[in-house]
N, C-alpha and C. Protein backbone atom coordinates (compact mmCIF):
# COMPACT_ATOMS: atom_id res chain seq x y z
N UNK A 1 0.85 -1.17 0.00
CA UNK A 1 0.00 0.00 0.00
C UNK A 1 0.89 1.23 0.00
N UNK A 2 0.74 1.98 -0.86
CA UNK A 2 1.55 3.39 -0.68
C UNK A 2 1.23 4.66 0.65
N UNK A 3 2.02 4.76 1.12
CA UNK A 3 2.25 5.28 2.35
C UNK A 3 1.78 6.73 2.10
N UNK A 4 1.08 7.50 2.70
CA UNK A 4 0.80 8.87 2.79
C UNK A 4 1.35 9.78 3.35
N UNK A 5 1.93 10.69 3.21
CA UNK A 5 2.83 11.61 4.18
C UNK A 5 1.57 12.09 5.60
N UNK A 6 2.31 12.01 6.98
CA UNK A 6 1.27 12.86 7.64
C UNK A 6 0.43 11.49 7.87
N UNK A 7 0.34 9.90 7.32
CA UNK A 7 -0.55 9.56 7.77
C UNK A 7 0.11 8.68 9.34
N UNK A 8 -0.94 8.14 9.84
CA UNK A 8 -0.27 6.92 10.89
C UNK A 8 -1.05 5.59 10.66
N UNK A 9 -0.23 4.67 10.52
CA UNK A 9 -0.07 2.79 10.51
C UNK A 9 0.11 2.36 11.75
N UNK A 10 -0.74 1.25 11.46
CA UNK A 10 -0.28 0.12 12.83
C UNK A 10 -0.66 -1.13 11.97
N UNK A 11 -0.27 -2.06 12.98
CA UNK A 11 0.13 -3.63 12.33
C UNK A 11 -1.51 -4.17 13.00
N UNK A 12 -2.24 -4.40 12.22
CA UNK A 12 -3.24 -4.98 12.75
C UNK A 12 -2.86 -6.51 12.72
N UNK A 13 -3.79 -7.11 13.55
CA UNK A 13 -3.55 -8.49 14.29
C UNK A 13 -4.98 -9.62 13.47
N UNK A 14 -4.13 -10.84 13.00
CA UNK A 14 -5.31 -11.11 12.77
C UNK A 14 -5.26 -12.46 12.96
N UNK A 15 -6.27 -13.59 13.00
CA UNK A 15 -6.15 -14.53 13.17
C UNK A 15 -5.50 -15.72 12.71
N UNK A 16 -4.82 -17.12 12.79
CA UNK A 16 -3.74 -17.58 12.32
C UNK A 16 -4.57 -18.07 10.77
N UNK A 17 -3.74 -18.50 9.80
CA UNK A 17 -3.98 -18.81 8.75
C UNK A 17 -3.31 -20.36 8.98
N UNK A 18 -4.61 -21.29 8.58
CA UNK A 18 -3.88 -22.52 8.65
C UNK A 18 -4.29 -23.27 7.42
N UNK A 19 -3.23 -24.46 6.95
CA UNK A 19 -3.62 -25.47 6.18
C UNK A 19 -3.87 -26.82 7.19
N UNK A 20 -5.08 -27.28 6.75
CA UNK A 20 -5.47 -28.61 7.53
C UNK A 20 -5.54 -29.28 6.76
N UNK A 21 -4.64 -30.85 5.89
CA UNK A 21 -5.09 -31.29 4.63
C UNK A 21 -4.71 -32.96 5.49
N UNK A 22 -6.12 -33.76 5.28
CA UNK A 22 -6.31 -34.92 5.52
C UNK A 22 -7.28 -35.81 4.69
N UNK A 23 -6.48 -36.73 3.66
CA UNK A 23 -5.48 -36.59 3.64
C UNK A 23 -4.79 -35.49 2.63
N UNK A 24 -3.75 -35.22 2.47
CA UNK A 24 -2.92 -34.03 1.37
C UNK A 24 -2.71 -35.17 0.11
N UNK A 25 -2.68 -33.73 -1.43
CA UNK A 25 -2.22 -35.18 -2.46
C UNK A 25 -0.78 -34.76 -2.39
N UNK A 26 -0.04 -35.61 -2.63
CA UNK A 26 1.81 -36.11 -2.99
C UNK A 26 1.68 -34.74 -4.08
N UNK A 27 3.24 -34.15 -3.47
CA UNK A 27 3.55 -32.64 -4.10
C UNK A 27 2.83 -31.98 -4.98
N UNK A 28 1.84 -31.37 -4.47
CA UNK A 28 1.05 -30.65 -4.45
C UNK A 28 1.14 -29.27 -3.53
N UNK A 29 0.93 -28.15 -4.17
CA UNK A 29 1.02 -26.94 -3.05
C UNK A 29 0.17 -26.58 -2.55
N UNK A 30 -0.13 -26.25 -1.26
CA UNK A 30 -1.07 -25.71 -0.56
C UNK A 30 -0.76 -24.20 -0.15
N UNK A 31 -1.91 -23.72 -0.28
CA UNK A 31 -1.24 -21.99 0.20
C UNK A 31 -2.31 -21.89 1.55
N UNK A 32 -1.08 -21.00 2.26
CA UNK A 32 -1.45 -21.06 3.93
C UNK A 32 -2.28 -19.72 3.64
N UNK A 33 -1.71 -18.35 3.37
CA UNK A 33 -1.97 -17.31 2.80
C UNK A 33 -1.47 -16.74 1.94
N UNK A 34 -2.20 -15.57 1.60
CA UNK A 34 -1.67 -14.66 0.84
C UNK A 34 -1.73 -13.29 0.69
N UNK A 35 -1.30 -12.01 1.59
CA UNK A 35 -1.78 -11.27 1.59
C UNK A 35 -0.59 -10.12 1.43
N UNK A 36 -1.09 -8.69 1.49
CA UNK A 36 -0.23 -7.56 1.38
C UNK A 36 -0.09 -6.64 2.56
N UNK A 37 0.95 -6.32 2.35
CA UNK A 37 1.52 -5.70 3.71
C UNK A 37 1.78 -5.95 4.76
N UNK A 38 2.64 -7.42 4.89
CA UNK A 38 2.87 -8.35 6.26
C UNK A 38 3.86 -8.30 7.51
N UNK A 39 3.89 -8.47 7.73
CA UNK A 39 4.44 -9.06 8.97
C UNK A 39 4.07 -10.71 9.44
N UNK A 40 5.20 -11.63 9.21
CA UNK A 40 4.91 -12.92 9.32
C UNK A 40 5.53 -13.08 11.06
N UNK A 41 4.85 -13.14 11.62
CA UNK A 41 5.17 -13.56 12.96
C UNK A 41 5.77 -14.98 13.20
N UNK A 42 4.59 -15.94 13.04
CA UNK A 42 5.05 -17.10 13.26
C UNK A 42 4.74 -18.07 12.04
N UNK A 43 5.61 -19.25 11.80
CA UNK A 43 5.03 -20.44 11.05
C UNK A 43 5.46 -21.70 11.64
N UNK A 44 4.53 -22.45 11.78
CA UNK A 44 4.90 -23.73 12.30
C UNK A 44 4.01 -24.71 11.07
N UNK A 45 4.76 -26.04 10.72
CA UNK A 45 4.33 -26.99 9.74
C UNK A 45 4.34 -28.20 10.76
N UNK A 46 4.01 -29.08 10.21
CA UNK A 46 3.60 -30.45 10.99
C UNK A 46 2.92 -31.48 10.09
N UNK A 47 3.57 -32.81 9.79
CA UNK A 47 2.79 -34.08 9.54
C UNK A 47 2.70 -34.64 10.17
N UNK A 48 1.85 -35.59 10.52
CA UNK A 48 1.50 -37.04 10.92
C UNK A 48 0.74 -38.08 10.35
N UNK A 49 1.12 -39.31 10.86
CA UNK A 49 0.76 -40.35 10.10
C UNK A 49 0.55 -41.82 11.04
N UNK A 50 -0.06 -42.65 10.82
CA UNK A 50 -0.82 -44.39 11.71
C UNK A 50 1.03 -44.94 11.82
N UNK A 51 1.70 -44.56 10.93
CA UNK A 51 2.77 -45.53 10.75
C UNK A 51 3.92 -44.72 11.85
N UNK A 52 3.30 -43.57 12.49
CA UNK A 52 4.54 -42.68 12.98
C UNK A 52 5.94 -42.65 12.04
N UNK A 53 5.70 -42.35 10.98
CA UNK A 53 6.77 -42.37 9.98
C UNK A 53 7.07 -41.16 10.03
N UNK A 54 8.67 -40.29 9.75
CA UNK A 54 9.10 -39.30 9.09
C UNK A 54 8.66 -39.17 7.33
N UNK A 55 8.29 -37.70 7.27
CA UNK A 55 8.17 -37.16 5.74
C UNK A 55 8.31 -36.00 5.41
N UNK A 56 9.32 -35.99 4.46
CA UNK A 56 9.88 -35.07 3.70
C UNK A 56 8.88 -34.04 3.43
N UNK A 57 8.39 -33.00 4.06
CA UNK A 57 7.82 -31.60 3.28
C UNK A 57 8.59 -30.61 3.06
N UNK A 58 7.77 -29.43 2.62
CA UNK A 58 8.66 -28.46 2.00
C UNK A 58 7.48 -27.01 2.46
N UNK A 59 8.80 -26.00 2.30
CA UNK A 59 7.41 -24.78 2.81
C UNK A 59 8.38 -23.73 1.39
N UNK A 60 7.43 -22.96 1.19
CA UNK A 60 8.24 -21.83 0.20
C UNK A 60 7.21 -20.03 0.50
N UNK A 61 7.99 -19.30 1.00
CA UNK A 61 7.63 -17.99 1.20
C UNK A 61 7.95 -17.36 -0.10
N UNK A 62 7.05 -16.91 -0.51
CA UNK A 62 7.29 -15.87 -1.69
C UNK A 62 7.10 -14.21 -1.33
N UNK A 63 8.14 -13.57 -1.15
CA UNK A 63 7.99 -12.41 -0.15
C UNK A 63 8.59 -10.92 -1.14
N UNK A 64 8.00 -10.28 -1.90
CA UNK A 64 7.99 -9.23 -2.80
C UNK A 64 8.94 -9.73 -3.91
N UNK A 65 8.52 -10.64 -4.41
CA UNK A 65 9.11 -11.48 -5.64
C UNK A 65 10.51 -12.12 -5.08
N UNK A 66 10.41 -11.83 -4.15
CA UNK A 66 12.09 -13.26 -3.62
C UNK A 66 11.30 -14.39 -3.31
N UNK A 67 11.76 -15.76 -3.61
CA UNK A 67 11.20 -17.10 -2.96
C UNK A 67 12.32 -17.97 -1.95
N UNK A 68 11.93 -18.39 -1.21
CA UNK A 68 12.30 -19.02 0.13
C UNK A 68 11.96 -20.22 0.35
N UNK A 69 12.95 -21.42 0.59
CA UNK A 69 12.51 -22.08 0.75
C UNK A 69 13.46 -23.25 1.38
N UNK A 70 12.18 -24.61 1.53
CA UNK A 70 13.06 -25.51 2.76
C UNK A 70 12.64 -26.77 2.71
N UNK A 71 13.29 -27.80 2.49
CA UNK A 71 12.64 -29.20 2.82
C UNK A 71 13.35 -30.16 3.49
N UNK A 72 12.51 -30.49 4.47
CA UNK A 72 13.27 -31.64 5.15
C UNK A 72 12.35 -32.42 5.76
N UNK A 73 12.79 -33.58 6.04
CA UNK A 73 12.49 -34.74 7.04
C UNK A 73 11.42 -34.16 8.30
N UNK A 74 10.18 -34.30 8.43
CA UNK A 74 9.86 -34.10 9.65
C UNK A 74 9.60 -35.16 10.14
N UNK A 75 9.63 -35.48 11.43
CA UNK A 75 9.13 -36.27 12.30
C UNK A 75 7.79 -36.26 12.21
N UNK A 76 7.18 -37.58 13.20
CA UNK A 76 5.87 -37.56 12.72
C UNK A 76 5.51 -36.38 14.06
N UNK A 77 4.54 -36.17 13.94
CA UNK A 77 3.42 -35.30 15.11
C UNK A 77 4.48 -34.40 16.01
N UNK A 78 5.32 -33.89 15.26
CA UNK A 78 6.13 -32.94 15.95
C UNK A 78 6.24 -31.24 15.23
N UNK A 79 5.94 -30.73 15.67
CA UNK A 79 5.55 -29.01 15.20
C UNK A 79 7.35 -28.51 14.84
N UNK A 80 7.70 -27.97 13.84
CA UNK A 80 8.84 -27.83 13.01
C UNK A 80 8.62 -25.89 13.06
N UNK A 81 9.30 -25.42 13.51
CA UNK A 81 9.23 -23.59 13.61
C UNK A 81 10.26 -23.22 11.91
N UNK A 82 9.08 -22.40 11.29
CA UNK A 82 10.31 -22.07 10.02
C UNK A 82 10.39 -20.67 9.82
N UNK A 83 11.63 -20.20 9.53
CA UNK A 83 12.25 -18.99 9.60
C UNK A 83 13.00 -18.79 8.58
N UNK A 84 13.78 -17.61 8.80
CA UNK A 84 14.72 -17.16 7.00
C UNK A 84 15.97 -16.92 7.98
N UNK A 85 16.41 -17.82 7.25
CA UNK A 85 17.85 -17.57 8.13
C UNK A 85 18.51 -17.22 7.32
N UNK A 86 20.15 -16.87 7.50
CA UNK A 86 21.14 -15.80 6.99
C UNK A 86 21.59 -16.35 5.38
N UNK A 87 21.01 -17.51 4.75
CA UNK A 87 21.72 -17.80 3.19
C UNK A 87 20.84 -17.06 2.33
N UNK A 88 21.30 -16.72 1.57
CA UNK A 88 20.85 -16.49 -0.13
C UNK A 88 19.43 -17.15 -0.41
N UNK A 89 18.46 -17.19 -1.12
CA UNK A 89 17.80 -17.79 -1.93
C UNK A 89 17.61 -18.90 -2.78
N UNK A 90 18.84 -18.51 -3.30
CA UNK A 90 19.40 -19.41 -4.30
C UNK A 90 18.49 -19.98 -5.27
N UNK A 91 18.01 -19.07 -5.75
CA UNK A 91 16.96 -18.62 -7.18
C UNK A 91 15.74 -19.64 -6.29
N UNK A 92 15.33 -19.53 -4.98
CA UNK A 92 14.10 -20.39 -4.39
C UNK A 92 14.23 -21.39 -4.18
N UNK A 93 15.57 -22.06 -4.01
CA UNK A 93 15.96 -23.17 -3.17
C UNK A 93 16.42 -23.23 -2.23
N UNK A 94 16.82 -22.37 -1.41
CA UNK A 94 16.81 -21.64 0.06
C UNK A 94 16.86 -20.69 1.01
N UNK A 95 16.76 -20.30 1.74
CA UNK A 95 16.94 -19.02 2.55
C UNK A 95 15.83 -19.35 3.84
N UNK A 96 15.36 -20.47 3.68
CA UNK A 96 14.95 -20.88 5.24
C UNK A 96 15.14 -21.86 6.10
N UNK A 97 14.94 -22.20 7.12
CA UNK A 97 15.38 -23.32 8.11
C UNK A 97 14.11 -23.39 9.01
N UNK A 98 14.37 -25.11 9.71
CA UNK A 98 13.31 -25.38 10.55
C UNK A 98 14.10 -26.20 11.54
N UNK A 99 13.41 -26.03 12.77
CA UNK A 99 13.66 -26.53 13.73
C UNK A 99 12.24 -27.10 15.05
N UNK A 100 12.80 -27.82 15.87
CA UNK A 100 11.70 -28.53 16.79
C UNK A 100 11.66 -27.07 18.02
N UNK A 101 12.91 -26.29 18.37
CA UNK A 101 13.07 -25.28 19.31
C UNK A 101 12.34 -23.92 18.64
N UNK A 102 11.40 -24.25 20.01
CA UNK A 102 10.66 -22.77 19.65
C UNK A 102 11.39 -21.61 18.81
N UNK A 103 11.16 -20.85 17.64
CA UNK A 103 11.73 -19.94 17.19
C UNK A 103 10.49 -18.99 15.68
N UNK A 104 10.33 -17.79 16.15
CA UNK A 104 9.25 -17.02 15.46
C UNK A 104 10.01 -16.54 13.81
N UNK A 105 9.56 -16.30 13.03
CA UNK A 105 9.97 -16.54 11.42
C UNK A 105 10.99 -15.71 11.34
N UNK A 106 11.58 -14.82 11.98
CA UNK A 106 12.59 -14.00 11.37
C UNK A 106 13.56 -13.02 12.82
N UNK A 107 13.66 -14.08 13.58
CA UNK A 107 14.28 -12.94 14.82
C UNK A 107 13.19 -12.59 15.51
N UNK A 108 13.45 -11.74 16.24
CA UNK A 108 12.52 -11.10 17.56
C UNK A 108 10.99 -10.19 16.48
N UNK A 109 11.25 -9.33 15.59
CA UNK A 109 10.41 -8.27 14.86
C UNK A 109 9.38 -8.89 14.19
N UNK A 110 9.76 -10.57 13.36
CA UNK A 110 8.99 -11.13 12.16
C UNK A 110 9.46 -10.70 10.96
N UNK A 111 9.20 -11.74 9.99
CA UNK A 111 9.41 -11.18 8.46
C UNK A 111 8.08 -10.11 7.90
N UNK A 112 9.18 -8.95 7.34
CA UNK A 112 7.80 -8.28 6.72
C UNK A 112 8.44 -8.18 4.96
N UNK A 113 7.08 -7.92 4.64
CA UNK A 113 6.86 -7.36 3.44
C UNK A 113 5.69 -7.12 2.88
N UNK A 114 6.02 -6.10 0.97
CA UNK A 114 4.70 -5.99 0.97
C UNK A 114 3.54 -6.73 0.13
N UNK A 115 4.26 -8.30 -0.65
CA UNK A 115 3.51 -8.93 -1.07
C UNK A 115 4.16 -10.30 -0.41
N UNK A 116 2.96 -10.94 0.39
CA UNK A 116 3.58 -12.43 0.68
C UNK A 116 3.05 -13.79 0.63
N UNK A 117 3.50 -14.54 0.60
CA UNK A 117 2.24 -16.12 0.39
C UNK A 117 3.53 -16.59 0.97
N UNK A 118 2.94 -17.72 1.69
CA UNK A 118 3.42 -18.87 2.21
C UNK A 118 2.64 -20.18 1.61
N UNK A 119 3.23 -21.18 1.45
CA UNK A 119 2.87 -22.61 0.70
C UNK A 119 3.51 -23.41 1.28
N UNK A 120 2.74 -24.73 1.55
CA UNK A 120 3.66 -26.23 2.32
C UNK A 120 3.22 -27.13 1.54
N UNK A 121 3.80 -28.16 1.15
CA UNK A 121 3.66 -29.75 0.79
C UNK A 121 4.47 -30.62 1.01
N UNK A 122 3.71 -32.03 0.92
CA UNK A 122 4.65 -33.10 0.90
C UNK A 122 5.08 -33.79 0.24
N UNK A 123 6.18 -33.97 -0.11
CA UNK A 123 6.66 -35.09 -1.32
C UNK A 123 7.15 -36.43 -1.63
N UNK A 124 7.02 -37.41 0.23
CA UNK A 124 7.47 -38.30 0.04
C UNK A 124 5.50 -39.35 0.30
N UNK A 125 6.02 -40.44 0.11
CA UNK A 125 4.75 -41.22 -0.35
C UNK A 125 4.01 -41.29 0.87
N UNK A 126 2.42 -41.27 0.88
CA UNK A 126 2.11 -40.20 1.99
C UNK A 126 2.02 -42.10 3.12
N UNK A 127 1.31 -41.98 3.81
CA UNK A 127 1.66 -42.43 5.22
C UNK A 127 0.01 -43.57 5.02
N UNK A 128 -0.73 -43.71 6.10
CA UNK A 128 -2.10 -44.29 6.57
C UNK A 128 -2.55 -42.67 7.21
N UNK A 129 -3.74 -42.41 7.14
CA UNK A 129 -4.50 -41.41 7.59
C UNK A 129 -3.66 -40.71 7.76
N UNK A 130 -2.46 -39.66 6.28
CA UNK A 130 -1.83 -38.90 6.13
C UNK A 130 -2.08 -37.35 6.74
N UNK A 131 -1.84 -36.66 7.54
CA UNK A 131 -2.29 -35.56 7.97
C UNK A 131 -1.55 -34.44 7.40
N UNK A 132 -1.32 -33.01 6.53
CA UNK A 132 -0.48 -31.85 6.69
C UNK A 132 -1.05 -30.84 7.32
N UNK A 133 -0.14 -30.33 8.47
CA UNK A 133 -0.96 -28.93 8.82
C UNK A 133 0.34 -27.76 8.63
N UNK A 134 -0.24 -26.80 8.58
CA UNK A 134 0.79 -25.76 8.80
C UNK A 134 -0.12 -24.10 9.29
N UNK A 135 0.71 -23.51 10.14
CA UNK A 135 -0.06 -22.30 10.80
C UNK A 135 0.99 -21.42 10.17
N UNK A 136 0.52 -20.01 10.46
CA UNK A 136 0.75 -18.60 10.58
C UNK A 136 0.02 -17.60 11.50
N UNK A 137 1.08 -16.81 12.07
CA UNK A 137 0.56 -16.11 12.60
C UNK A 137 1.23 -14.40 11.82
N UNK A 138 0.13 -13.69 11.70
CA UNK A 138 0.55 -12.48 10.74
C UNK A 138 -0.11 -11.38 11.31
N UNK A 139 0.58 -10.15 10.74
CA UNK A 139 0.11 -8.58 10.97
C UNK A 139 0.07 -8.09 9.79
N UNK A 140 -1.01 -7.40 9.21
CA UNK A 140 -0.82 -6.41 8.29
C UNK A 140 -1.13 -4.96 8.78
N UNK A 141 0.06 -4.22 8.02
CA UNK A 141 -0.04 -2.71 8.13
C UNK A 141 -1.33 -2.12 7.61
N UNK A 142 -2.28 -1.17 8.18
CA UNK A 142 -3.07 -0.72 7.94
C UNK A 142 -2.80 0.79 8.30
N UNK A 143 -3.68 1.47 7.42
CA UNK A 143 -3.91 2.85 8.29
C UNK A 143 -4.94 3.09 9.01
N UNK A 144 -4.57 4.15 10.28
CA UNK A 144 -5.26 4.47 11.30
C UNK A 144 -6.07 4.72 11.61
């Protein structure tokens, strides 16, 4: 949104954006959101499965035409925190990381920008009563 001289913004608060896909189809993208003028607070992803098996998903932030992204091994029924940590892109093959230790998408502030979508899927062969979830928690700038 173009900024007005003289005006005042605040980050309005809004409720989490989630994917609930049971079961999900094999690599396929799901979009968590998509909106303008963000602030990504939090993202957490998560599979589970009857077999308690590990599976390979993937999350990709598309954040004012840069893409981000990450895949790895999750455990089953264990919540994975994803963030942009300090690499490159690498034309959308990375610039994020996940972990089991609590950690919010970008440092203490959140990732912002002013066009963003987040997307998760899975790509390894799905499980018995395959579950994907993934949350967000976000702010968009509004005026006053």
């Amino acid at each position: 949104m173009p900024r007005a001289s003289g005006q005042k913004y605040h980050y309005q608060d809004h409720d989490s954006d989630v994917v609930d896909e049971a079961p999900p189809v094999q690599n396929t993208w799901y979009e968590v959101f998509h909106a303008y003028d963000v602030r990504l607070l939090w993202c957490v992803l998560e599979q589970d499965n009857e077999e308690n098996a590990a599976k390979t998903c993937e999350v990709r932030w598309t954040i004012d035409g840069n893409v981000y992204f990450a895949s790895i091994s999750l455990d089953d029924a264990t919540a994975y925190f994803v963030f942009r940590n300090h690499l490159a892109s690498a034309g959308g093959t990375a610039g994020l990381s996940m972990t089991t230790t609590f950690r919010n998408a970008a440092g203490f502030p959140g990732k912002r920008g002013q066009d963003c979508k987040v997307e998760v899927r899975i790509t390894d062969v799905l499980g018995t009563n395959q579950r994907l979830q993934c949350w967000c928690v976000r702010e968009t700038l509004e005026l006053t």
